[in-house]
C-alpha atoms as a PDB file:
ATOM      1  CA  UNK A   1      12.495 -29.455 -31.783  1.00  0.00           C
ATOM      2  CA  UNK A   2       9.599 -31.586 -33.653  1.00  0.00           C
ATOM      3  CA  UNK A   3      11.780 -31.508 -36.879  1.00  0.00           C
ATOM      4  CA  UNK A   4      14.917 -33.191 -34.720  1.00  0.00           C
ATOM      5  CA  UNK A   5      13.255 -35.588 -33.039  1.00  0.00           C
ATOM      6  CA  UNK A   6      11.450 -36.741 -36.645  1.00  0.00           C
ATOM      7  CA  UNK A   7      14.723 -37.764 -38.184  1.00  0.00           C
ATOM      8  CA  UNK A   8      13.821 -41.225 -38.175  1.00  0.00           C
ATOM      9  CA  UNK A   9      10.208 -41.344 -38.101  1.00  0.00           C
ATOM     10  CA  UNK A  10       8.479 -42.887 -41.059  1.00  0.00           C
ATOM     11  CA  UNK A  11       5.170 -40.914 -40.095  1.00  0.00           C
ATOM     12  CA  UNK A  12       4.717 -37.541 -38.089  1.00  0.00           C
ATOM     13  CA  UNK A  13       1.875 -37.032 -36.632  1.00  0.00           C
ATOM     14  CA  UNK A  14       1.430 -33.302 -35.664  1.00  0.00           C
ATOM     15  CA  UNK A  15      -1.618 -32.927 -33.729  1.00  0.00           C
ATOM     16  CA  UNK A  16      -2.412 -28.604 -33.889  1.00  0.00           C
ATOM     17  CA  UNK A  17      -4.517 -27.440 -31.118  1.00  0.00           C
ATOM     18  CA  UNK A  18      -5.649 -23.998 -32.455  1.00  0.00           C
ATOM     19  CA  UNK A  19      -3.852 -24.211 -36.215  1.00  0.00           C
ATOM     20  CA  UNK A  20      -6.220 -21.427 -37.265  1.00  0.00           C
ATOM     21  CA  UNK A  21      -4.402 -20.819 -40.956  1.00  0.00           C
ATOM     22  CA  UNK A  22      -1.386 -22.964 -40.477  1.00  0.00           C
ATOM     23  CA  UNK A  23       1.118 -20.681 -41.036  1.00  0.00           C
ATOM     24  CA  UNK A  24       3.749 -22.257 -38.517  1.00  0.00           C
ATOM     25  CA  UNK A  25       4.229 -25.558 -40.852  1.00  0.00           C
ATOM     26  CA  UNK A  26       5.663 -24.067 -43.753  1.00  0.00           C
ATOM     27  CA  UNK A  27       9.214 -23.669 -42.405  1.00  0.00           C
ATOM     28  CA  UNK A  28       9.376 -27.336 -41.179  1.00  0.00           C
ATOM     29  CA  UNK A  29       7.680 -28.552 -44.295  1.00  0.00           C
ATOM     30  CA  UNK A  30      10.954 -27.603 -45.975  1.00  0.00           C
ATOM     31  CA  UNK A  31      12.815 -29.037 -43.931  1.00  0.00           C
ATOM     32  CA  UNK A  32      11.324 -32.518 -43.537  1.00  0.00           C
ATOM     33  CA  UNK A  33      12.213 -32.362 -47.445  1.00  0.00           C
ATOM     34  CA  UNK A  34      15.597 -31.947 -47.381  1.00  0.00           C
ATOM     35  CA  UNK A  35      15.704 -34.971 -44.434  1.00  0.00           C
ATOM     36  CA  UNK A  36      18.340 -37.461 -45.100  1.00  0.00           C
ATOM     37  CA  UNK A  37      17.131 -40.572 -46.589  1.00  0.00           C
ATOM     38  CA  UNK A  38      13.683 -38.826 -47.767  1.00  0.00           C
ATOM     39  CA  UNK A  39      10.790 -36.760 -45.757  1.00  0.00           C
ATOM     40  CA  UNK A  40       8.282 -39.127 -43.779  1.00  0.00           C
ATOM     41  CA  UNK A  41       4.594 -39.014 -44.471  1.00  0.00           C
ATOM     42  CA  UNK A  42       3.025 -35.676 -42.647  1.00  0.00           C
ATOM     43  CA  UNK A  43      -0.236 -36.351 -41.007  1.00  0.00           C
ATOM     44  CA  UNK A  44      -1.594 -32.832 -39.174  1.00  0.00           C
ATOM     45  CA  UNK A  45      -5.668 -33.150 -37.298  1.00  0.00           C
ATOM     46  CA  UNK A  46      -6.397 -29.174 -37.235  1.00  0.00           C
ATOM     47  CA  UNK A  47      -8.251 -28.251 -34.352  1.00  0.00           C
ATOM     48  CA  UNK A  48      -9.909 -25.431 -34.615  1.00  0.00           C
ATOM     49  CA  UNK A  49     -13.186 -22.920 -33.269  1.00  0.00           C
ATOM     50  CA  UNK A  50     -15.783 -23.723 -36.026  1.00  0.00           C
ATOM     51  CA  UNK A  51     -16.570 -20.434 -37.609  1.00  0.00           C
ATOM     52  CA  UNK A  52     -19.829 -18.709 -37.363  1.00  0.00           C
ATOM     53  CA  UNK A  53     -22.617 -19.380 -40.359  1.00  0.00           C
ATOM     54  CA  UNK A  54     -23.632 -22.295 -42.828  1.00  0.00           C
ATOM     55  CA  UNK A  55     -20.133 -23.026 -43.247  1.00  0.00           C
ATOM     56  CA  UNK A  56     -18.077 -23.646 -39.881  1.00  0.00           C
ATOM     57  CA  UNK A  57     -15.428 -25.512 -41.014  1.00  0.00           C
ATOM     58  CA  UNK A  58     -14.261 -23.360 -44.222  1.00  0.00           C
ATOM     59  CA  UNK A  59     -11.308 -21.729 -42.601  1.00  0.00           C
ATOM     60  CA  UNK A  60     -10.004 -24.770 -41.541  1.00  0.00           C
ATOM     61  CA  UNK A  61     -10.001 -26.358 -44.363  1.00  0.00           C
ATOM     62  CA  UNK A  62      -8.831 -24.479 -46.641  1.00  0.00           C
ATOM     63  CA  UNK A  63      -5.823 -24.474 -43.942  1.00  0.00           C
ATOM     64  CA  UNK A  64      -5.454 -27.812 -44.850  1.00  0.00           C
ATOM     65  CA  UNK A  65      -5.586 -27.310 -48.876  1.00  0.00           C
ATOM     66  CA  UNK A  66      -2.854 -24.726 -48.402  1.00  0.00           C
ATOM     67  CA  UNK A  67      -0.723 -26.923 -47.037  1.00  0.00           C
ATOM     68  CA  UNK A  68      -1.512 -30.133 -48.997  1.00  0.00           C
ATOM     69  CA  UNK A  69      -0.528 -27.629 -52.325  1.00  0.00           C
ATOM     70  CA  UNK A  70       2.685 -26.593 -50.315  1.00  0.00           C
ATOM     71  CA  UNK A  71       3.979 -30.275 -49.029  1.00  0.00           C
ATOM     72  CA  UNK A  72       3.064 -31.431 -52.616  1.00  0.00           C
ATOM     73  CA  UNK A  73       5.873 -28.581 -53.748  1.00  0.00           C
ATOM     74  CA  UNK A  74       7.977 -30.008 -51.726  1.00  0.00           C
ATOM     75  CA  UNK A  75       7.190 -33.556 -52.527  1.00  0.00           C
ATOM     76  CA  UNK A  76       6.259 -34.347 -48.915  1.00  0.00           C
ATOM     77  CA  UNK A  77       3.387 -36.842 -48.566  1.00  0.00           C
ATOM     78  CA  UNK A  78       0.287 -35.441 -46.528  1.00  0.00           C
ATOM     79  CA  UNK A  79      -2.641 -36.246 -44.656  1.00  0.00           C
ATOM     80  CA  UNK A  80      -4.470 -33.971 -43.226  1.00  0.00           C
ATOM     81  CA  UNK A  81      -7.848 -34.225 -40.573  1.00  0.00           C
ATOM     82  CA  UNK A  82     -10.086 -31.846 -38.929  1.00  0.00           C
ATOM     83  CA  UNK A  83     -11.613 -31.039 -35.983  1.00  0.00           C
ATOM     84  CA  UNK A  84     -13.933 -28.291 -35.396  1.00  0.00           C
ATOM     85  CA  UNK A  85     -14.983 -28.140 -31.845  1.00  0.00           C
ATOM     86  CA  UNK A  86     -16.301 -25.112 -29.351  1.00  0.00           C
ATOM     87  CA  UNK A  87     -15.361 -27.269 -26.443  1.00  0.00           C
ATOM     88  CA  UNK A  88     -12.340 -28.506 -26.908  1.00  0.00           C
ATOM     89  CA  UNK A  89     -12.402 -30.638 -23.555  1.00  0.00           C
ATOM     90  CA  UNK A  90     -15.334 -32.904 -24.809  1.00  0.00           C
ATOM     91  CA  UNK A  91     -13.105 -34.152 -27.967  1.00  0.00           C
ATOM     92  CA  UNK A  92     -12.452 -37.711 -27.302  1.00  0.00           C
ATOM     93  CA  UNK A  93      -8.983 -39.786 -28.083  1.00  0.00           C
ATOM     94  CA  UNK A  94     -11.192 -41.779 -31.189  1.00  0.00           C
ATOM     95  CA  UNK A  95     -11.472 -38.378 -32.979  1.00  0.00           C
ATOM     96  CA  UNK A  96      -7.571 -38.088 -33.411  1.00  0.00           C
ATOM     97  CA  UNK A  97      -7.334 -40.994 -35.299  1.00  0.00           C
ATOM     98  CA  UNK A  98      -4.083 -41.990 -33.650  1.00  0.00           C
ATOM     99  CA  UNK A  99      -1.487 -45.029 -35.429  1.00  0.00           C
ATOM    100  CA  UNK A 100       0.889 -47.316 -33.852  1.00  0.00           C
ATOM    101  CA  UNK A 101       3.335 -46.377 -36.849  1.00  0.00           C
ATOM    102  CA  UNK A 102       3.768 -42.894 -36.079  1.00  0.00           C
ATOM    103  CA  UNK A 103       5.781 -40.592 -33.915  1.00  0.00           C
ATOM    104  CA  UNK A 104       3.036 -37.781 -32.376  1.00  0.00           C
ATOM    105  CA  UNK A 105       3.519 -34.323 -31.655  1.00  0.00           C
ATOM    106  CA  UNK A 106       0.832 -31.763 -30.182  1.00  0.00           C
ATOM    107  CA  UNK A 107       1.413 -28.324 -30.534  1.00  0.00           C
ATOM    108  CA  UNK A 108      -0.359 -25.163 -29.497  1.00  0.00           C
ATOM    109  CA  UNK A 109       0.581 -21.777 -29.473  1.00  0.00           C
ATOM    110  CA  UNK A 110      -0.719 -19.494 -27.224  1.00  0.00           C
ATOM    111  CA  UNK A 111      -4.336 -20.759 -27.423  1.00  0.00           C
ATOM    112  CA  UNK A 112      -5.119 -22.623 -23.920  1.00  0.00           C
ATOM    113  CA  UNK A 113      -5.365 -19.444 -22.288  1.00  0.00           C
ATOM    114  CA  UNK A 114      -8.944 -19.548 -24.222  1.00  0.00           C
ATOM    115  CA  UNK A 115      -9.554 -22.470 -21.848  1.00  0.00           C
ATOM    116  CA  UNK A 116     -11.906 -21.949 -18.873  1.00  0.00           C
ATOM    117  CA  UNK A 117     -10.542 -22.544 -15.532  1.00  0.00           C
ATOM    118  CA  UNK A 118     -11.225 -23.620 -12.294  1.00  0.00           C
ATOM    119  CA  UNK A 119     -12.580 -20.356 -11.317  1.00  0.00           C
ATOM    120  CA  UNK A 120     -15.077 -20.606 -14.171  1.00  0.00           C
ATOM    121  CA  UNK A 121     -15.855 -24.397 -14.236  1.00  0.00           C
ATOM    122  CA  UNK A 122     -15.134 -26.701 -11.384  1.00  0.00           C
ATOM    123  CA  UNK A 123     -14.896 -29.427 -14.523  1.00  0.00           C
ATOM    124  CA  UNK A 124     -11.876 -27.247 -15.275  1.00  0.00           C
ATOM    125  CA  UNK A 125     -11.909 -27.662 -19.716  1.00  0.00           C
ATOM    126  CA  UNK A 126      -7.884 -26.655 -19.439  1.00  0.00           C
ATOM    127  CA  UNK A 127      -7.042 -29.936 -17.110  1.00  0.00           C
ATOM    128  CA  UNK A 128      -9.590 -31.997 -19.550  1.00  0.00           C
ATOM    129  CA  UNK A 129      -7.276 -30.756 -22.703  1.00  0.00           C
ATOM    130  CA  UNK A 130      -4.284 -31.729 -20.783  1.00  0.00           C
ATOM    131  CA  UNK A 131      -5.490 -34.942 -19.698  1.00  0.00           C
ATOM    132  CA  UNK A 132      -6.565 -36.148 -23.296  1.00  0.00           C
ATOM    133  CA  UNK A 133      -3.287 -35.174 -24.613  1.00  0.00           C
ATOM    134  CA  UNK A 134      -1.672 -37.431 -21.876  1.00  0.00           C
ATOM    135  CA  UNK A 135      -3.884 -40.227 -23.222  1.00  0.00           C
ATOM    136  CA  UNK A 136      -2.083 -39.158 -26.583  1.00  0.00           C
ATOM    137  CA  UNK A 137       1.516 -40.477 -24.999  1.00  0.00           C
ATOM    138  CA  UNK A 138       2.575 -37.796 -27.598  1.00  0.00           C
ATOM    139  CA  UNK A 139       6.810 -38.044 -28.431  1.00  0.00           C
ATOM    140  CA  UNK A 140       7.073 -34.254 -27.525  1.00  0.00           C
ATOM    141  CA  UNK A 141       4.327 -31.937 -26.573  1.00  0.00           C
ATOM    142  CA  UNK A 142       5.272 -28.174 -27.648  1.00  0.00           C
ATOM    143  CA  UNK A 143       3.781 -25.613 -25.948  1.00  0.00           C
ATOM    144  CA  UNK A 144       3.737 -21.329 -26.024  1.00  0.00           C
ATOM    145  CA  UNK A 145       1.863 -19.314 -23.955  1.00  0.00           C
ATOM    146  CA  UNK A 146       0.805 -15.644 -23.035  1.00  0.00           C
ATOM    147  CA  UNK A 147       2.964 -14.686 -19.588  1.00  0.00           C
ATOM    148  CA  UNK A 148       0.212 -12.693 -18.059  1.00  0.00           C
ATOM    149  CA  UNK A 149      -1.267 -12.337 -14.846  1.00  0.00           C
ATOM    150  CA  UNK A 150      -4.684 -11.007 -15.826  1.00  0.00           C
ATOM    151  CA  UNK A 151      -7.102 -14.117 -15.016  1.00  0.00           C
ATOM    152  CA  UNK A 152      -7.955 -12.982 -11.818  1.00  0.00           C
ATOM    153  CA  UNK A 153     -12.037 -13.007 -10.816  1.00  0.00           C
ATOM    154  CA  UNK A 154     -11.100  -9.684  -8.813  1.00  0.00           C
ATOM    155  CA  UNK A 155     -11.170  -6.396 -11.537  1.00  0.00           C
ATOM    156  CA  UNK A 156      -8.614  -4.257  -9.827  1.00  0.00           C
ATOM    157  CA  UNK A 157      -6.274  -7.085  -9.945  1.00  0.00           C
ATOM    158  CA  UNK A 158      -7.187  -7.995 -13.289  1.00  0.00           C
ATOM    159  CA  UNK A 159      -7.353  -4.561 -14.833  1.00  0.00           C
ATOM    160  CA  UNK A 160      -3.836  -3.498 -13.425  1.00  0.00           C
ATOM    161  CA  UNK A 161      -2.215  -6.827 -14.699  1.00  0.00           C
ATOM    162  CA  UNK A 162      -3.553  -6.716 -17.938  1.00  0.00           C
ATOM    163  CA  UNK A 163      -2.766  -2.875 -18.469  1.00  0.00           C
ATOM    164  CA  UNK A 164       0.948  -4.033 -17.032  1.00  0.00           C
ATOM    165  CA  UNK A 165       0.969  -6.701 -20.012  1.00  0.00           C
ATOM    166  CA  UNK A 166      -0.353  -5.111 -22.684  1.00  0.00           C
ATOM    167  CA  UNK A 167       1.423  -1.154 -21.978  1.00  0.00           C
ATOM    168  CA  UNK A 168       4.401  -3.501 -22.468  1.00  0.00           C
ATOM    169  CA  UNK A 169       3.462  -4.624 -26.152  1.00  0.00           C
ATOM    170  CA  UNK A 170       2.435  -1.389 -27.276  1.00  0.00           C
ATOM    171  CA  UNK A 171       4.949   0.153 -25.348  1.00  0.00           C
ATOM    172  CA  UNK A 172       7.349  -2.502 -28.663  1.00  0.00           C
ATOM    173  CA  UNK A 173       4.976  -1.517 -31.298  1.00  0.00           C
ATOM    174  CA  UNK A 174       5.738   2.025 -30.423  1.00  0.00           C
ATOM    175  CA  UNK A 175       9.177   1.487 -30.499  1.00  0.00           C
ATOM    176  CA  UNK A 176       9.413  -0.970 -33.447  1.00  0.00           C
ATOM    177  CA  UNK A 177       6.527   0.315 -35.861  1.00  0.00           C
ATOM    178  CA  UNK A 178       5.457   3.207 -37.353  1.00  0.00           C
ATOM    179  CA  UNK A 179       2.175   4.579 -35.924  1.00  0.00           C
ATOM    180  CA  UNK A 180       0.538   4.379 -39.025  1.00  0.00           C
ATOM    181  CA  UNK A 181       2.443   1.018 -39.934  1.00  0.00           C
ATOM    182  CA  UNK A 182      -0.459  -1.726 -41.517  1.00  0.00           C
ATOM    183  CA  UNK A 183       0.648  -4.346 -39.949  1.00  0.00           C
ATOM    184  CA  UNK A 184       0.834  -2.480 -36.193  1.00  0.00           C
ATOM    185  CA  UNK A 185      -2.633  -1.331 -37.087  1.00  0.00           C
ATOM    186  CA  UNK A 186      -3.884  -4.944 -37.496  1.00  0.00           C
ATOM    187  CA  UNK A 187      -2.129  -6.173 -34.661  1.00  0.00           C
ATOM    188  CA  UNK A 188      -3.863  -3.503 -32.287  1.00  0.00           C
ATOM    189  CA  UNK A 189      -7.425  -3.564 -34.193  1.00  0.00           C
ATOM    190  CA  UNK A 190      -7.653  -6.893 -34.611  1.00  0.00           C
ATOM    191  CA  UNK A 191      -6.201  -8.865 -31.621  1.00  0.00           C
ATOM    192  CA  UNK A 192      -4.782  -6.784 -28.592  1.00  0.00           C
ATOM    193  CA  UNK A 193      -7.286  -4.223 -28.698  1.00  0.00           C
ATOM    194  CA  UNK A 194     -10.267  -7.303 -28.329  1.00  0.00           C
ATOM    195  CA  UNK A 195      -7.947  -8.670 -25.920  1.00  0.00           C
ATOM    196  CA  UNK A 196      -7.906  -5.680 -23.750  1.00  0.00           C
ATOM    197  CA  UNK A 197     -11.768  -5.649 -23.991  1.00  0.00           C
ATOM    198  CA  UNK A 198     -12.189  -8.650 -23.394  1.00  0.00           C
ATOM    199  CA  UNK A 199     -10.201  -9.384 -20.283  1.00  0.00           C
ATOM    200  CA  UNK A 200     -11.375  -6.327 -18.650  1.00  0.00           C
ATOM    201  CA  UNK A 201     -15.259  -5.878 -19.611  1.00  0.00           C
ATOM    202  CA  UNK A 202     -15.974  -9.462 -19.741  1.00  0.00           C
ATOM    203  CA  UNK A 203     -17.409 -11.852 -16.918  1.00  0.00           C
ATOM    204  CA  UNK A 204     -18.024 -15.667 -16.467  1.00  0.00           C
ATOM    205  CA  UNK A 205     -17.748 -17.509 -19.774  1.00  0.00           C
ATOM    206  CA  UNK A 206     -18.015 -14.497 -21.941  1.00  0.00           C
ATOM    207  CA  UNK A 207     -14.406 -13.920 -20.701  1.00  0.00           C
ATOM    208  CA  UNK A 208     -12.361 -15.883 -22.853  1.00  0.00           C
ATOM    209  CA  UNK A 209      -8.872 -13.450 -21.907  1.00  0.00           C
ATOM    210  CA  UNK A 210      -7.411 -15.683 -19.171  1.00  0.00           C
ATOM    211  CA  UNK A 211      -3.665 -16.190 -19.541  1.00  0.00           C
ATOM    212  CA  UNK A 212      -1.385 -17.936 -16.586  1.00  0.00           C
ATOM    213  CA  UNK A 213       1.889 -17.136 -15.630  1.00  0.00           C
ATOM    214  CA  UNK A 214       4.401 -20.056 -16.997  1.00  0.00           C
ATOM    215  CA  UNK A 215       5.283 -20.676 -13.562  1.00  0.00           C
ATOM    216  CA  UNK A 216       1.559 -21.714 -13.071  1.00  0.00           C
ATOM    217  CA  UNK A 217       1.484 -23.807 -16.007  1.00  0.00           C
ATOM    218  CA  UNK A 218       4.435 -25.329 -15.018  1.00  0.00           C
ATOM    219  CA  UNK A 219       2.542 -26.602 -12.289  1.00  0.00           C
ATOM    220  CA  UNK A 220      -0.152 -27.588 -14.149  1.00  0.00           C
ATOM    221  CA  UNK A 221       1.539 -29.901 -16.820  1.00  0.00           C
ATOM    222  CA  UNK A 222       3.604 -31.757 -14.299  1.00  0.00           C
ATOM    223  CA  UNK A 223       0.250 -32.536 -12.307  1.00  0.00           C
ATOM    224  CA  UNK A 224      -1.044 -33.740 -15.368  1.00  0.00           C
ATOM    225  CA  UNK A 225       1.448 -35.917 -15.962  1.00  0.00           C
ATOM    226  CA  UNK A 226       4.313 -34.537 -17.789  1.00  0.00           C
ATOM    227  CA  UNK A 227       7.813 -33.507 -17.483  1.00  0.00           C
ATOM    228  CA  UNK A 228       9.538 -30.915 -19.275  1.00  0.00           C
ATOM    229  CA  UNK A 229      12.593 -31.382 -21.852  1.00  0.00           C
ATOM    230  CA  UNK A 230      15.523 -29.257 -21.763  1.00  0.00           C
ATOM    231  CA  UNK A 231      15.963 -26.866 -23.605  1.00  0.00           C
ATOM    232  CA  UNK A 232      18.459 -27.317 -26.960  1.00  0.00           C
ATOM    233  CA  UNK A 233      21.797 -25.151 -26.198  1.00  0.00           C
ATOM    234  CA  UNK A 234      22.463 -24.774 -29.989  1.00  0.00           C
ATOM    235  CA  UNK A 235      18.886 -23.540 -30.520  1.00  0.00           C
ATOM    236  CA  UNK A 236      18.939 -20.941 -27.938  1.00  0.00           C
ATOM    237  CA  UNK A 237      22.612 -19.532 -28.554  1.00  0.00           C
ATOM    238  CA  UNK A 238      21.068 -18.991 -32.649  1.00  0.00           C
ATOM    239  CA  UNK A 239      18.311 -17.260 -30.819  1.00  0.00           C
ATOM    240  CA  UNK A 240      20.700 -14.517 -28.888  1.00  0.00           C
ATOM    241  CA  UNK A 241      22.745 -14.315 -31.736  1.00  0.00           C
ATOM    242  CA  UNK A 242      20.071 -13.394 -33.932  1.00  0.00           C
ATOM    243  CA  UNK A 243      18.165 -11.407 -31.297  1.00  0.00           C
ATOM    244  CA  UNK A 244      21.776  -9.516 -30.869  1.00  0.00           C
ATOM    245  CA  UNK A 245      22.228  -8.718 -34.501  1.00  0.00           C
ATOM    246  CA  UNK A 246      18.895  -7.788 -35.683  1.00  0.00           C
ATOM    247  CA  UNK A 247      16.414  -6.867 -33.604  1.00  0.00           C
ATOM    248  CA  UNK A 248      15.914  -3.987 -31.107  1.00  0.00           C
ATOM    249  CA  UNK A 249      18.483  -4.001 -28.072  1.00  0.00           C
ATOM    250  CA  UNK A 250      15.162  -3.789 -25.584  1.00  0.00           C
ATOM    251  CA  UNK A 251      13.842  -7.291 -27.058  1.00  0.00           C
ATOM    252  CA  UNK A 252      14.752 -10.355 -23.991  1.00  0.00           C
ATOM    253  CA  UNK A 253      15.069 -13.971 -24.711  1.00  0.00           C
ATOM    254  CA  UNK A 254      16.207 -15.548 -21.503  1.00  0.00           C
ATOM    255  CA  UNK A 255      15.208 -19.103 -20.083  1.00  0.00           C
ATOM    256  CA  UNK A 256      13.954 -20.500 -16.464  1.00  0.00           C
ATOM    257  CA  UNK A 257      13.261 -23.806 -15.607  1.00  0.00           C
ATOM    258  CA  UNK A 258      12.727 -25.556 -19.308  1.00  0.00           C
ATOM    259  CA  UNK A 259      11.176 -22.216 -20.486  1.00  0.00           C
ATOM    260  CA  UNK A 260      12.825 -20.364 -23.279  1.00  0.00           C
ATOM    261  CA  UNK A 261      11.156 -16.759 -22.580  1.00  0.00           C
ATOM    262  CA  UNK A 262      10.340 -13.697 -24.471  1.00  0.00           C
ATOM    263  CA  UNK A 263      10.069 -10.075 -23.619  1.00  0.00           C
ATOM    264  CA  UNK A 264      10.232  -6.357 -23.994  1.00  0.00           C
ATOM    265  CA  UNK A 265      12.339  -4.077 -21.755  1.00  0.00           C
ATOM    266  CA  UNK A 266      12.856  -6.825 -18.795  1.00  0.00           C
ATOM    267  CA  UNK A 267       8.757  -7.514 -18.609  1.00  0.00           C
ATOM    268  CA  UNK A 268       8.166 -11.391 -19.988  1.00  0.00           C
ATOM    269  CA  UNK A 269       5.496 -11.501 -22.422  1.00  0.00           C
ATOM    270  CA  UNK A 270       5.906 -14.988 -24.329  1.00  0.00           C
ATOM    271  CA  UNK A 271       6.801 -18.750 -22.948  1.00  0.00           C
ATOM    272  CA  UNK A 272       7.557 -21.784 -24.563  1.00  0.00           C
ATOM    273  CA  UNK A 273       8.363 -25.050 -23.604  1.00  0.00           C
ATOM    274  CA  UNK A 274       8.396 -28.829 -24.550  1.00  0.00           C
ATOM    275  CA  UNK A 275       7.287 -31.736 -22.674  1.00  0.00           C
ATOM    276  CA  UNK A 276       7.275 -35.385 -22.597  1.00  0.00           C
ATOM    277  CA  UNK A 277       4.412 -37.589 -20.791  1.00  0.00           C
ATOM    278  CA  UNK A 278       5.952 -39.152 -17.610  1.00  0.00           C
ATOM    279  CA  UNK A 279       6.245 -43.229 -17.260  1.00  0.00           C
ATOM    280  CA  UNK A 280       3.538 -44.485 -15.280  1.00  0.00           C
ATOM    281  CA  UNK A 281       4.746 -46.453 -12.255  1.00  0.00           C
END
């Protein structure tokens, strides 16, 4: 969706919230080259969670050098900024470095569920994030989320949502990888077994595990100030076709409401959607 409505921008602005090592650029990199007429310039601000150490911003970064090295390949011009920030509620408008020339895009994928809520913070950080990229006026606003359920303050609720969720994805990993598969191992070692941890042993702050429901976010962005763009038919008919002739038959791609959704055996464990700001009367 960014790539189509770029084809006659002279500058994109892609503004990343959580680009962590950038590797959802490549594929649109390539094809901003091949644009009729020439690719525009590429400007992307990285925001990231500095790292722990002397070094915080060294992941990020080098993010950024990999994809300088791959736009120059592709004879793309580039500009690239960074943003390391813990809270990323108190980053201010000034710190994008916004241009009047330029069509803007935010992204994030599957990161604001990181955010802390209203049942953590009555300042609710998630709102805050939402609200500065309002004051972006971004062209399109692209956003993914976890479908879960498990952000409750109650623990029997929370514990029998996430184990709901997460049964589901191992539940495809089971199905879909070998046991002893590297990358499966990573995947459950590395991110959902944390997750698990994390949203069930975790209180207060510490609990950083607290996915909504796109239904609720759906909420949430329109109060904000947005409104959501339908979805592309051509996009979504590639997407069955594809799902049809390679992947598992249990796999779901369906849509509700502006919300192209993912799953595994009927439960829906992905969301994405884009969004444009709403004209202020």
């Amino acid at each position: 969706m960014i790539c189509r409505m770029a084809e006659k921008a002279s500058v994109l602005h892609i503004v990343d919230f959580g680009i962590l090592y950038g590797f959802q650029w490549p594929i649109l990199i390539q094809h901003l080259s091949n644009r009729l007429g020439g690719p525009p310039k590429l400007r992307i601000t990285g925001i990231e969670i500095p790292q722990r150490g002397f070094r915080p911003t060294e992941r990020i970064e080098e993010t950024g050098r990999r994809l300088a090295n791959y736009c120059e390949r592709f004879n793309v011009p580039f500009e690239y900024n960074t943003i390391a920030a813990q809270n990323w509620e108190k980053i201010q408008i000034e710190d994008i470095k916004i241009n009047s020339n330029e069509m803007i895009a935010v992204n994030t994928l599957f990161r604001f569920e990181n955010l802390l809520d209203e049942t953590a913070e009555a300042d609710c950080p998630r709102n805050a994030v939402l609200k500065l990229i309002r004051k972006m006026n971004p062209d399109i606003f692209v956003h993914s989320i976890s479908n879960g359920c498990y952000n409750s303050p109650f623990f029997v609720t929370r514990f029998r949502e996430a184990l709901f969720h997460l049964s589901a994805i191992f539940d495809m990993f089971e199905n879909t990888l070998g046991s002893e598969e590297p990358a499966r191992l990573m995947f459950e070692r590395e991110i959902y077994g944390p997750e698990a941890v994390n949203a069930v042993a975790c209180e207060g702050s510490a609990r950083v595990q607290r996915p909504e429901t796109y239904k609720q976010w759906q909420i949430r962005m329109i109060r904000a100030g947005f409104k959501p763009l339908p979805l592309d038919r051509e996009l979504m008919k590639t997407f069955r076709d594809k799902l049809k002739a390679w992947y598992h038959k249990d796999f779901v791609i369906d849509e509700d409401n502006h919300w192209m959704l993912q799953g595994w055996k009927g439960r829906i464990l992905y969301a994405s959607s884009c969004w444009l700001p709403t004209q202020e009367s």
